[in-house]
N, C-alpha and C. Protein backbone atom coordinates (compact mmCIF):
# COMPACT_ATOMS: atom_id res chain seq x y z
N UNK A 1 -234.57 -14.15 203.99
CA UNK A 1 -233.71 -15.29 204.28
C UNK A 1 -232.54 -15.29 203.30
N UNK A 2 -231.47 -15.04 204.06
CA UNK A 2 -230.55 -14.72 203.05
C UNK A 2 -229.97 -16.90 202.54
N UNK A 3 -229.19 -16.80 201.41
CA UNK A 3 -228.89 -18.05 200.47
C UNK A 3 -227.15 -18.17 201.24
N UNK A 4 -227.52 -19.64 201.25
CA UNK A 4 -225.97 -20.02 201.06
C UNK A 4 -224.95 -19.39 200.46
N UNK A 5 -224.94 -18.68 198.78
CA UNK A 5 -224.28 -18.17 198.08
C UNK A 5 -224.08 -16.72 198.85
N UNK A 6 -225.36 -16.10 199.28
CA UNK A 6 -225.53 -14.79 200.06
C UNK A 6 -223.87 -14.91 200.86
N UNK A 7 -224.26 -16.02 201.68
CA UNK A 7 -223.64 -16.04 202.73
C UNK A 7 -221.34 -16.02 202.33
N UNK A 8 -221.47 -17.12 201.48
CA UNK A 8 -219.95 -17.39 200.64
C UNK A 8 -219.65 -15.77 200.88
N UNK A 9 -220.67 -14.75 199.94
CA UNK A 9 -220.02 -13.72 199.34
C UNK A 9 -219.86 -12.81 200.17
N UNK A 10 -219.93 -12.98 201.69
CA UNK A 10 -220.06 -11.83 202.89
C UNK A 10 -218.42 -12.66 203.07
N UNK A 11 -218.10 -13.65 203.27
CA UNK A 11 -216.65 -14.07 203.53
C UNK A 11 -215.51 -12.71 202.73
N UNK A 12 -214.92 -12.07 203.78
CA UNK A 12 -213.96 -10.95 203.29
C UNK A 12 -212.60 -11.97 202.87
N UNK A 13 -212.24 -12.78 201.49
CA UNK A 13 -211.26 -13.17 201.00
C UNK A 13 -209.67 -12.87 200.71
N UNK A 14 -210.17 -11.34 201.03
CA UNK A 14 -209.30 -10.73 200.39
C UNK A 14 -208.26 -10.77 201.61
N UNK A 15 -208.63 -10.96 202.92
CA UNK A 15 -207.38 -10.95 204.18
C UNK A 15 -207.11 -12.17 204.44
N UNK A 16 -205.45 -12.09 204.50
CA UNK A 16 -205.51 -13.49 205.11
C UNK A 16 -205.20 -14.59 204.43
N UNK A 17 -204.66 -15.76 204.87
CA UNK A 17 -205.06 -17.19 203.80
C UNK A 17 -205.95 -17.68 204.67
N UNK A 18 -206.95 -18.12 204.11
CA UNK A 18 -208.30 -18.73 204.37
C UNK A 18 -208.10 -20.36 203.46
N UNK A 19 -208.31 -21.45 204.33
CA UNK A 19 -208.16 -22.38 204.23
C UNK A 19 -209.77 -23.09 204.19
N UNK A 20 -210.41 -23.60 202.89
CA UNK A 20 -211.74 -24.18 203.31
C UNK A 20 -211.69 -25.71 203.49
N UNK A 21 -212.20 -26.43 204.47
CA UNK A 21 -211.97 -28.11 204.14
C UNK A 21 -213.76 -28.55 204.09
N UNK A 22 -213.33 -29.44 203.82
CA UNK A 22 -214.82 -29.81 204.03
C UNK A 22 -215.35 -30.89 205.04
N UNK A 23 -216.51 -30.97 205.61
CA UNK A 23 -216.68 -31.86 206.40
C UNK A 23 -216.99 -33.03 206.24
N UNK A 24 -216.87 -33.47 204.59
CA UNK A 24 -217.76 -34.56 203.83
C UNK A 24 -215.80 -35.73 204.43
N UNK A 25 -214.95 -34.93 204.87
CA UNK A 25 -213.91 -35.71 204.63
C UNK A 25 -213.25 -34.98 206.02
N UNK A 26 -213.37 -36.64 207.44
CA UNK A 26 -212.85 -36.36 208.31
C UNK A 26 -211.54 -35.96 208.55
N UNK A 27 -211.38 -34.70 208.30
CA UNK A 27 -209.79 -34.43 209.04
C UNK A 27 -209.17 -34.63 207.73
N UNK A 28 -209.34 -33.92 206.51
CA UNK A 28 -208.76 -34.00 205.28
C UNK A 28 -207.57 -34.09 205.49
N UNK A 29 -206.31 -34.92 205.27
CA UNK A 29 -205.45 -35.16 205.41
C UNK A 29 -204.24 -33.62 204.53
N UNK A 30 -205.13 -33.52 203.39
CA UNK A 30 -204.86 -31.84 202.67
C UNK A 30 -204.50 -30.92 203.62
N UNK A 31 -205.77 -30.69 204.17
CA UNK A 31 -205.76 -29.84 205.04
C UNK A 31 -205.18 -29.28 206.20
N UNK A 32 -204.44 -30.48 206.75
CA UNK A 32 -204.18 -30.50 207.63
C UNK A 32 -202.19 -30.54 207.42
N UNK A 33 -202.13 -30.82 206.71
CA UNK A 33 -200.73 -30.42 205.85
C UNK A 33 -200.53 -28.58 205.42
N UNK A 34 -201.64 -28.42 205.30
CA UNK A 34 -201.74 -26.71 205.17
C UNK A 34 -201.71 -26.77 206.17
N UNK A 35 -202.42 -26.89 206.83
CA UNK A 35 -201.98 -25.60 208.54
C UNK A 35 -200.70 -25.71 208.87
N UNK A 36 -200.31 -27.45 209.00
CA UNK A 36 -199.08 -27.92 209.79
C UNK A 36 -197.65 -26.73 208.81
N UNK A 37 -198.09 -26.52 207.77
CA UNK A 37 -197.11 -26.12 206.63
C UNK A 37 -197.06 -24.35 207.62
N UNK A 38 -198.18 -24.14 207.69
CA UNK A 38 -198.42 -22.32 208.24
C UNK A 38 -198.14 -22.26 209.30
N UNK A 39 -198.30 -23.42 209.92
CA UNK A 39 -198.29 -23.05 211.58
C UNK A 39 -196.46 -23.43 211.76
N UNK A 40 -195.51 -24.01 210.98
CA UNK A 40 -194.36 -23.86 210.90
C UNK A 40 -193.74 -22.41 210.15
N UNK A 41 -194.25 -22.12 209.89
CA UNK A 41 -193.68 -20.70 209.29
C UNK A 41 -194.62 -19.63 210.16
N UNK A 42 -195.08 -19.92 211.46
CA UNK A 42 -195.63 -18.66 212.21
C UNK A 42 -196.26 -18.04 210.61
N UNK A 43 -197.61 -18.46 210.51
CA UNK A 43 -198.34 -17.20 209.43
C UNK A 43 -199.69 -17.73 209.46
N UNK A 44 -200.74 -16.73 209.78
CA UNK A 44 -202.12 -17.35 210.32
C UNK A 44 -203.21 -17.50 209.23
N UNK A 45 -203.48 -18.27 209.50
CA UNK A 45 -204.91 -18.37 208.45
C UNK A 45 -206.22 -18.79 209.32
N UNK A 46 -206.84 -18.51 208.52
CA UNK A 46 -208.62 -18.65 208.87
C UNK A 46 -208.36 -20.27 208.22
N UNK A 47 -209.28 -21.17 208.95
CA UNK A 47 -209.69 -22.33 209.03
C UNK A 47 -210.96 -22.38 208.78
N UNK A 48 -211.57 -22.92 208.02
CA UNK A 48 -213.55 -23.20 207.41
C UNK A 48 -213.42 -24.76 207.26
N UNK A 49 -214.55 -25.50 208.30
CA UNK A 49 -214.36 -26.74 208.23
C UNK A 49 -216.42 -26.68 207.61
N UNK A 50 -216.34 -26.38 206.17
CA UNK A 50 -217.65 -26.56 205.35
C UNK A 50 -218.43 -27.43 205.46
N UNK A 51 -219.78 -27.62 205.32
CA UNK A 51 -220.60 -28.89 204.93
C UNK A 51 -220.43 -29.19 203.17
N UNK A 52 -220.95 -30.16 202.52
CA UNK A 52 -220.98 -30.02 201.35
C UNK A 52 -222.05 -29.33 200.55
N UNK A 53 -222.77 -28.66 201.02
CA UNK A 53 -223.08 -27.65 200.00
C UNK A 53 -222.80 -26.71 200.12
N UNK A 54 -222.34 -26.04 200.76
CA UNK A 54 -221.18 -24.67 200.88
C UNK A 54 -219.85 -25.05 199.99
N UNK A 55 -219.19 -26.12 200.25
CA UNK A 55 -218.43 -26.61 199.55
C UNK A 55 -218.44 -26.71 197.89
N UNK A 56 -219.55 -27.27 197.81
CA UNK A 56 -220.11 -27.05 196.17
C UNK A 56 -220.33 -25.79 195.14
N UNK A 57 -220.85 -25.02 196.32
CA UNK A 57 -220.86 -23.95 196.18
C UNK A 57 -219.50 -23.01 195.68
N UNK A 58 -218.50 -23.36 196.62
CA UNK A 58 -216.74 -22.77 196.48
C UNK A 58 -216.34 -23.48 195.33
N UNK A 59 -216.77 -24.48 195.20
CA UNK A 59 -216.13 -25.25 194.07
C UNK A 59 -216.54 -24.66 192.80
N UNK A 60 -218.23 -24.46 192.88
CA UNK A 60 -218.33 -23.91 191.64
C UNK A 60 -218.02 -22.89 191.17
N UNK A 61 -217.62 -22.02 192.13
CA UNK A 61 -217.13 -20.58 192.00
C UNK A 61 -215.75 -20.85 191.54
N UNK A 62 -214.98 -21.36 192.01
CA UNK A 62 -213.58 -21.68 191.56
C UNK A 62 -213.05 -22.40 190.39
N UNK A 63 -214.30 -23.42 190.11
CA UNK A 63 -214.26 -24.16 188.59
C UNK A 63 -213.22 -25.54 189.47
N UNK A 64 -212.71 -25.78 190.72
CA UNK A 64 -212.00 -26.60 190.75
C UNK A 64 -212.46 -28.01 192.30
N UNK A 65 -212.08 -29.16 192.26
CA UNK A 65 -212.70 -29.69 193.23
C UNK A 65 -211.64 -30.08 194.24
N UNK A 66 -210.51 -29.45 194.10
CA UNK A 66 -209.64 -30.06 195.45
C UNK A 66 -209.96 -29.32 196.45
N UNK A 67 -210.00 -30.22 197.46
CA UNK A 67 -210.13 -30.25 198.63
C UNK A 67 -209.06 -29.96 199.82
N UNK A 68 -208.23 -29.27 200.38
CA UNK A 68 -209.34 -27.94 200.57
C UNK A 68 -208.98 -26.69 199.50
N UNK A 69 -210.12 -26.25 199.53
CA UNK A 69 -209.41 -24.90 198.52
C UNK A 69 -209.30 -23.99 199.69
N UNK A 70 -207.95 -23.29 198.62
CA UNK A 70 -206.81 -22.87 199.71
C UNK A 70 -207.15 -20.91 198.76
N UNK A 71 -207.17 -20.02 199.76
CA UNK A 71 -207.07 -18.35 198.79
C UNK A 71 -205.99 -17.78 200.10
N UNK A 72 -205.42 -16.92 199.03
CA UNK A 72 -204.28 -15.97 199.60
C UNK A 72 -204.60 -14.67 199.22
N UNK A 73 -204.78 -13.93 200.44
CA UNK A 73 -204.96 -12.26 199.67
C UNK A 73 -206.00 -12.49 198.78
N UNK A 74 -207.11 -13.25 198.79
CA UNK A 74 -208.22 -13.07 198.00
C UNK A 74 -207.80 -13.97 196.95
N UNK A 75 -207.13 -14.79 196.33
CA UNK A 75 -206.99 -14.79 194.94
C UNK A 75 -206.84 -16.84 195.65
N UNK A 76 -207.93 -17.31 194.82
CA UNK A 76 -208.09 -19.27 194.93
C UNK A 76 -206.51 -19.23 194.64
N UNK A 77 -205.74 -20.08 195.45
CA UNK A 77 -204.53 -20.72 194.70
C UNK A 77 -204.91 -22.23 194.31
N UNK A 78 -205.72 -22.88 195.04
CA UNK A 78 -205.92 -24.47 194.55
C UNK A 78 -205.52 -24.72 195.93
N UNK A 79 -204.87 -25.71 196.06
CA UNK A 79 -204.55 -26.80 197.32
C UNK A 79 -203.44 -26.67 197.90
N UNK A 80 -203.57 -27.65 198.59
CA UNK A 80 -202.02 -27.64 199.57
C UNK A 80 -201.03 -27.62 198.63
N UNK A 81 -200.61 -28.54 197.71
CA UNK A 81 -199.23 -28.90 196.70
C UNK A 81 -199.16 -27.25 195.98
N UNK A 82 -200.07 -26.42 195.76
CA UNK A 82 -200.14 -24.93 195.28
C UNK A 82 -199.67 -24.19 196.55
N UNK A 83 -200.15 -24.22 197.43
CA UNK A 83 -199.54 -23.45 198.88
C UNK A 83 -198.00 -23.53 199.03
N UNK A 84 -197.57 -25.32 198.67
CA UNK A 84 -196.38 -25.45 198.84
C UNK A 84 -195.13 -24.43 198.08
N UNK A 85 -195.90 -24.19 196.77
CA UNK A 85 -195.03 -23.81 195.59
C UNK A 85 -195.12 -22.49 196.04
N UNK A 86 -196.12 -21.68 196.45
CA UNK A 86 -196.76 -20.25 196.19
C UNK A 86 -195.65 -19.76 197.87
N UNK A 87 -195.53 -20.68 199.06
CA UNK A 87 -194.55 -20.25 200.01
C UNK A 87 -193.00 -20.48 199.61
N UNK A 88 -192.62 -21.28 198.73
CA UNK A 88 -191.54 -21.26 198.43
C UNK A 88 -190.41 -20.33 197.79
């Protein structure tokens, strides 16, 4: 029986911006500012709408708790207001 953590570390990070939200927070308002931000600049990302212990899980790996955590090319940038700066 493979672990929650098992599971995080099969996620290939490294393609892509991968957007995680969580489900503890309907329709993260974060989140949804990221896509609207990507989906205006035509550039695709993976969408993960988490439970909270998957979530906890990303968090602890990242050391950080905003919501959603946002990775580019593999590498956590933090959140939407980081997305903003990192497309600019």
């Amino acid at each position: 029986m493979s672990t929650l953590t098992d599971y995080i570390y099969k996620i290939d990070f490294s393609k892509d911006i991968i957007i995680l939200d969580s489900t503890f927070y309907n329709n993260s308002k974060n989140a949804q500012k990221a896509k609207k931000i990507l989906d205006s600049k035509n550039i695709q990302y993976i969408y993960i709408k988490a439970n909270n212990d998957f979530m906890e899980k990303i968090m602890e790996i990242t050391g950080s708790k905003v919501i959603p955590q946002i990775f580019v090319n593999g590498e956590f940038i933090g959140g939407v207001h980081n997305l903003k700066t990192k497309l600019n």
